[in-house]
Protein backbone atom coordinates (compact mmCIF):
# COMPACT_ATOMS: atom_id res chain seq x y z
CA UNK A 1 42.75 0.50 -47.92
CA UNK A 2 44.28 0.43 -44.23
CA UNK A 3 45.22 3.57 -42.46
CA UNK A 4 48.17 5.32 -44.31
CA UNK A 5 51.45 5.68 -42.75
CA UNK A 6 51.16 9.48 -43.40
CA UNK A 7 48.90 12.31 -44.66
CA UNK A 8 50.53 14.87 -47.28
CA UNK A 9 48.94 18.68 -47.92
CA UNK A 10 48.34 18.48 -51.29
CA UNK A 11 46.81 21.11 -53.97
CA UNK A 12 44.82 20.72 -57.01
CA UNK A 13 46.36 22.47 -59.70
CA UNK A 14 43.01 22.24 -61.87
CA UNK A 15 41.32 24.21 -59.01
CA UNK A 16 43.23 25.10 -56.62
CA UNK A 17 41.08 23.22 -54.01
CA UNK A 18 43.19 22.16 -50.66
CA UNK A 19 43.20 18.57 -49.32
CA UNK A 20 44.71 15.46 -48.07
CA UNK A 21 46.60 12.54 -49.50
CA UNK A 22 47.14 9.75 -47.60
CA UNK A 23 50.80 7.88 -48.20
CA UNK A 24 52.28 4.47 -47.27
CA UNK A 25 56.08 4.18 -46.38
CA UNK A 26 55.43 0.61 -46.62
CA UNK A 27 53.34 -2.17 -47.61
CA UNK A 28 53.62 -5.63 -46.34
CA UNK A 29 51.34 -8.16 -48.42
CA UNK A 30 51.45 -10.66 -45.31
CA UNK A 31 49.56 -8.29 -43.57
CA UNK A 32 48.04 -5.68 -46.17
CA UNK A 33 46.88 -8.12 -48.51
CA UNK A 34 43.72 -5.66 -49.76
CA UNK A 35 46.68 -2.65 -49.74
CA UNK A 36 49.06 -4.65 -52.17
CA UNK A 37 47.08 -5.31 -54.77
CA UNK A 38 46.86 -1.24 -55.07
CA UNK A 39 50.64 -1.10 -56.43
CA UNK A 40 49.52 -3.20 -58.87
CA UNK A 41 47.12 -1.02 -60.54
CA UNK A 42 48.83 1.77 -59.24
CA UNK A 43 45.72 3.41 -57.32
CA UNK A 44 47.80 3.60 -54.30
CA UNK A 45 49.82 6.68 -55.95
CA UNK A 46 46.69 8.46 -56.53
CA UNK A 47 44.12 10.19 -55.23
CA UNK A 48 41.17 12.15 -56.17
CA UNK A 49 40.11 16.06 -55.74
CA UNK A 50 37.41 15.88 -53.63
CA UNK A 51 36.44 19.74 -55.05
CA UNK A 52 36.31 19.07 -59.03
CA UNK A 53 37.58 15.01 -59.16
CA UNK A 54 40.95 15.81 -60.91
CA UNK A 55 43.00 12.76 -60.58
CA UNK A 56 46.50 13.34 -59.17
CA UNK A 57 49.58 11.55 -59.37
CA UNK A 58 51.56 10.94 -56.22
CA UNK A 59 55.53 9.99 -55.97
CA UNK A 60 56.55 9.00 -53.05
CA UNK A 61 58.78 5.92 -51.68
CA UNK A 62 57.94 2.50 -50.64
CA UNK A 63 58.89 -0.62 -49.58
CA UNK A 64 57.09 -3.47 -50.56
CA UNK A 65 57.89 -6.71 -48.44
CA UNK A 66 56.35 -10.08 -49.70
CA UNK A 67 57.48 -12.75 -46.53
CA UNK A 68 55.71 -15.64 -48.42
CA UNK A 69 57.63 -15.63 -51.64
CA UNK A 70 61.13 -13.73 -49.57
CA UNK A 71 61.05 -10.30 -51.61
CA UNK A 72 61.16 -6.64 -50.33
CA UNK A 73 61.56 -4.18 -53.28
CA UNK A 74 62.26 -0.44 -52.36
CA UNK A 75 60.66 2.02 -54.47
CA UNK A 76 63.19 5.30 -54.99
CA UNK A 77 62.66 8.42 -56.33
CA UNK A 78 65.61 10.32 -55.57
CA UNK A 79 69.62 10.01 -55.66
CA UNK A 80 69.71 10.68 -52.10
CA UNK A 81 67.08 7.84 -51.12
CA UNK A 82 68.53 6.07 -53.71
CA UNK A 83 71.82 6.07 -52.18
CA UNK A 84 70.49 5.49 -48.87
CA UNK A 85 68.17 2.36 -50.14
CA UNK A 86 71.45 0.45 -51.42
CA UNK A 87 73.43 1.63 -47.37
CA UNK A 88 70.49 0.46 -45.47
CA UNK A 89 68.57 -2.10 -47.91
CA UNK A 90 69.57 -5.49 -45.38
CA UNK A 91 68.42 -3.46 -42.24
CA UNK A 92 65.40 -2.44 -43.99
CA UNK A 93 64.71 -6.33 -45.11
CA UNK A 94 65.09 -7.13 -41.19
CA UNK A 95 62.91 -4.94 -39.92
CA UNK A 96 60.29 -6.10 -42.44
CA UNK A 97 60.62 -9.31 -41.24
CA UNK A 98 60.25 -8.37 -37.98
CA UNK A 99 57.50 -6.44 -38.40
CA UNK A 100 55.15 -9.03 -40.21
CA UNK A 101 56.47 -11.69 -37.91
CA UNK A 102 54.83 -9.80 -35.26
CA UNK A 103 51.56 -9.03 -37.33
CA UNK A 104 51.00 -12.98 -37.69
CA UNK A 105 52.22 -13.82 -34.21
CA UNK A 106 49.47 -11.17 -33.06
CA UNK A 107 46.84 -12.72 -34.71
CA UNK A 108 47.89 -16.17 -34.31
CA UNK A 109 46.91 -14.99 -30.73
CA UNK A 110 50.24 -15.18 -28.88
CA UNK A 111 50.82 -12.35 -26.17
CA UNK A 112 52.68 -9.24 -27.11
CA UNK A 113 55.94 -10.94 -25.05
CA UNK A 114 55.55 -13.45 -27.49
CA UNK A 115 55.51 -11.77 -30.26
CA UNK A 116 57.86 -9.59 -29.85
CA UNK A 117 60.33 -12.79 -28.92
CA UNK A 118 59.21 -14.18 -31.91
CA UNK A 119 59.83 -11.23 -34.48
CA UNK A 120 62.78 -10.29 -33.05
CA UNK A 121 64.16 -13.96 -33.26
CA UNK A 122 62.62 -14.06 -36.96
CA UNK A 123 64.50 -11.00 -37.80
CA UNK A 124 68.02 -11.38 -36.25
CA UNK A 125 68.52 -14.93 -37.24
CA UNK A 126 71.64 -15.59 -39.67
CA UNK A 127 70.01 -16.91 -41.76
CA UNK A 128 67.01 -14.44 -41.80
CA UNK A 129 67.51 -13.19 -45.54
CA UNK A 130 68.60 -16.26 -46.89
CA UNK A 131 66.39 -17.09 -50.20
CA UNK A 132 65.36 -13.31 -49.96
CA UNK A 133 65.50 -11.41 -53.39
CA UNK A 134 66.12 -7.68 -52.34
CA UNK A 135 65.69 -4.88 -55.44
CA UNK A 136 65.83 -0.96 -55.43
CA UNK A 137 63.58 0.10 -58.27
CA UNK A 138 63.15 4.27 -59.35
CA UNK A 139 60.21 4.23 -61.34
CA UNK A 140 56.52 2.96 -60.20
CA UNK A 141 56.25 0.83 -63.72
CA UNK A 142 59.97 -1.13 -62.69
CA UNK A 143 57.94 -1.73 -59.11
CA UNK A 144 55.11 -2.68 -60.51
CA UNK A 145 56.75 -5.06 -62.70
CA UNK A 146 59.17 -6.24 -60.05
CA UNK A 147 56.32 -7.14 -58.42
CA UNK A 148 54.72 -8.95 -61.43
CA UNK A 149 57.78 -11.25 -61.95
CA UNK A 150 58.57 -12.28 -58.60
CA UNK A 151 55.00 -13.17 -57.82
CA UNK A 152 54.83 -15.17 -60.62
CA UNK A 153 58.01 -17.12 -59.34
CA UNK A 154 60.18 -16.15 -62.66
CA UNK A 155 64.19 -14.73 -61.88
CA UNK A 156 63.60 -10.92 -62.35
CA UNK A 157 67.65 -11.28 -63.46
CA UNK A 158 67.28 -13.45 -66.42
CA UNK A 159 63.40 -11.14 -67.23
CA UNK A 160 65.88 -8.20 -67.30
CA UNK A 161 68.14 -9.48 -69.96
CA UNK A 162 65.35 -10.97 -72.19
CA UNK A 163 63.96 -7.24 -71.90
CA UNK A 164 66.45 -5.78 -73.15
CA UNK A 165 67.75 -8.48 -75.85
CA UNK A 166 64.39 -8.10 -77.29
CA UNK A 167 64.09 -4.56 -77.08
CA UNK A 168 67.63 -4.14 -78.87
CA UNK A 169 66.39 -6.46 -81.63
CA UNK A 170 63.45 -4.89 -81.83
CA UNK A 171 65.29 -1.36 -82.49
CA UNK A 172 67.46 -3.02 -85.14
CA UNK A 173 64.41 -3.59 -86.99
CA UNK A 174 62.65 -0.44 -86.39
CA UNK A 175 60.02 -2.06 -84.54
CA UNK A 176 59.78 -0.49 -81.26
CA UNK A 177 56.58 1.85 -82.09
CA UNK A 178 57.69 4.74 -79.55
CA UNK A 179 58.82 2.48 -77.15
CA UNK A 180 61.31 3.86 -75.09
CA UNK A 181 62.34 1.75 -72.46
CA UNK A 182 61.48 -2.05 -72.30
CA UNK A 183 58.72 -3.74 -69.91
CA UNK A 184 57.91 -7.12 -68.99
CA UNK A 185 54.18 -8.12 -69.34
């Protein structure tokens, strides 16, 4: 994966050993292809002991920002940075843009000047976030499923009902197996 955004003290609580975890704020898939496919399988929340190889489970926040296909989902896992993700979720789309404007621009080879014109052009437009699907999600399965469904070019709106019309019927009918909230895929 590409350098982390930050590195976190952690501790194992198997053996106690002391060691590092590195954590993303954000992922871009424009420009962290290799890195995106990690929220997928979820790898990029964990990391290993390097004393006894316990594997430990990080939470942390993200933004994940898909330019191609317009969607930037923010991973929560608080009230407070929930309540912050819905003040600031537009601004946070914008820089996003900006940001992986920039990336390409880079390696298309234009000068910083020109990149920097370009992203910040790219970002501040009107009509910047038009087409652009913006989600807050508080659990790593509804991100990774987010992710899932607007990849696949489905409406994560009309996913979310089926969900949950099935999952009712299947309740009804005592078929839910332990189930305890509905998924898609």
């Amino acid at each position: 994966m590409s350098d982390a955004t930050k590195i976190a003290q952690i501790t194992c609580p198997r053996c106690g050993a002391e060691g590092e975890a590195p954590l993303w704020d954000e992922i871009d898939v424009q420009t962290m292809r290799r890195d995106a496919r990690h929220v997928l399988n979820e790898t990029l929340f964990e990391v290993k002991c390097n004393q006894c190889g316990n594997a430990l489970s990080l939470n942390y926040p993200l933004v994940y920002h898909d330019g191609g296909l317009k969607f930037l989902i923010r991973y929560v896992t608080d009230e407070d940075g929930l309540e912050e993700a819905r003040n600031t979720m537009q601004r946070t789309a914008r820089d996003m843009i900006r940001k992986s404007v920039y990336a390409r621009a880079l390696a298309d080879k234009a000068s910083e000047e020109e990149a920097q014109a370009q992203a910040a052009a790219a970002a501040e437009a009107e009509d910047a976030l038009s087409g652009y699907t913006l989600r807050i999600v508080t659990n790593r399965n509804a991100l990774r499923e987010k992710v899932v469904v607007l990849r696949n070019g489905l409406d994560d709106r009309a996913v979310e009902v089926l969900k949950v019309t099935t999952f009712n019927m299947a309740a009804a009918h005592n078929k839910l197996k332990g189930a305890t909230e509905p998924y898609f895929g």
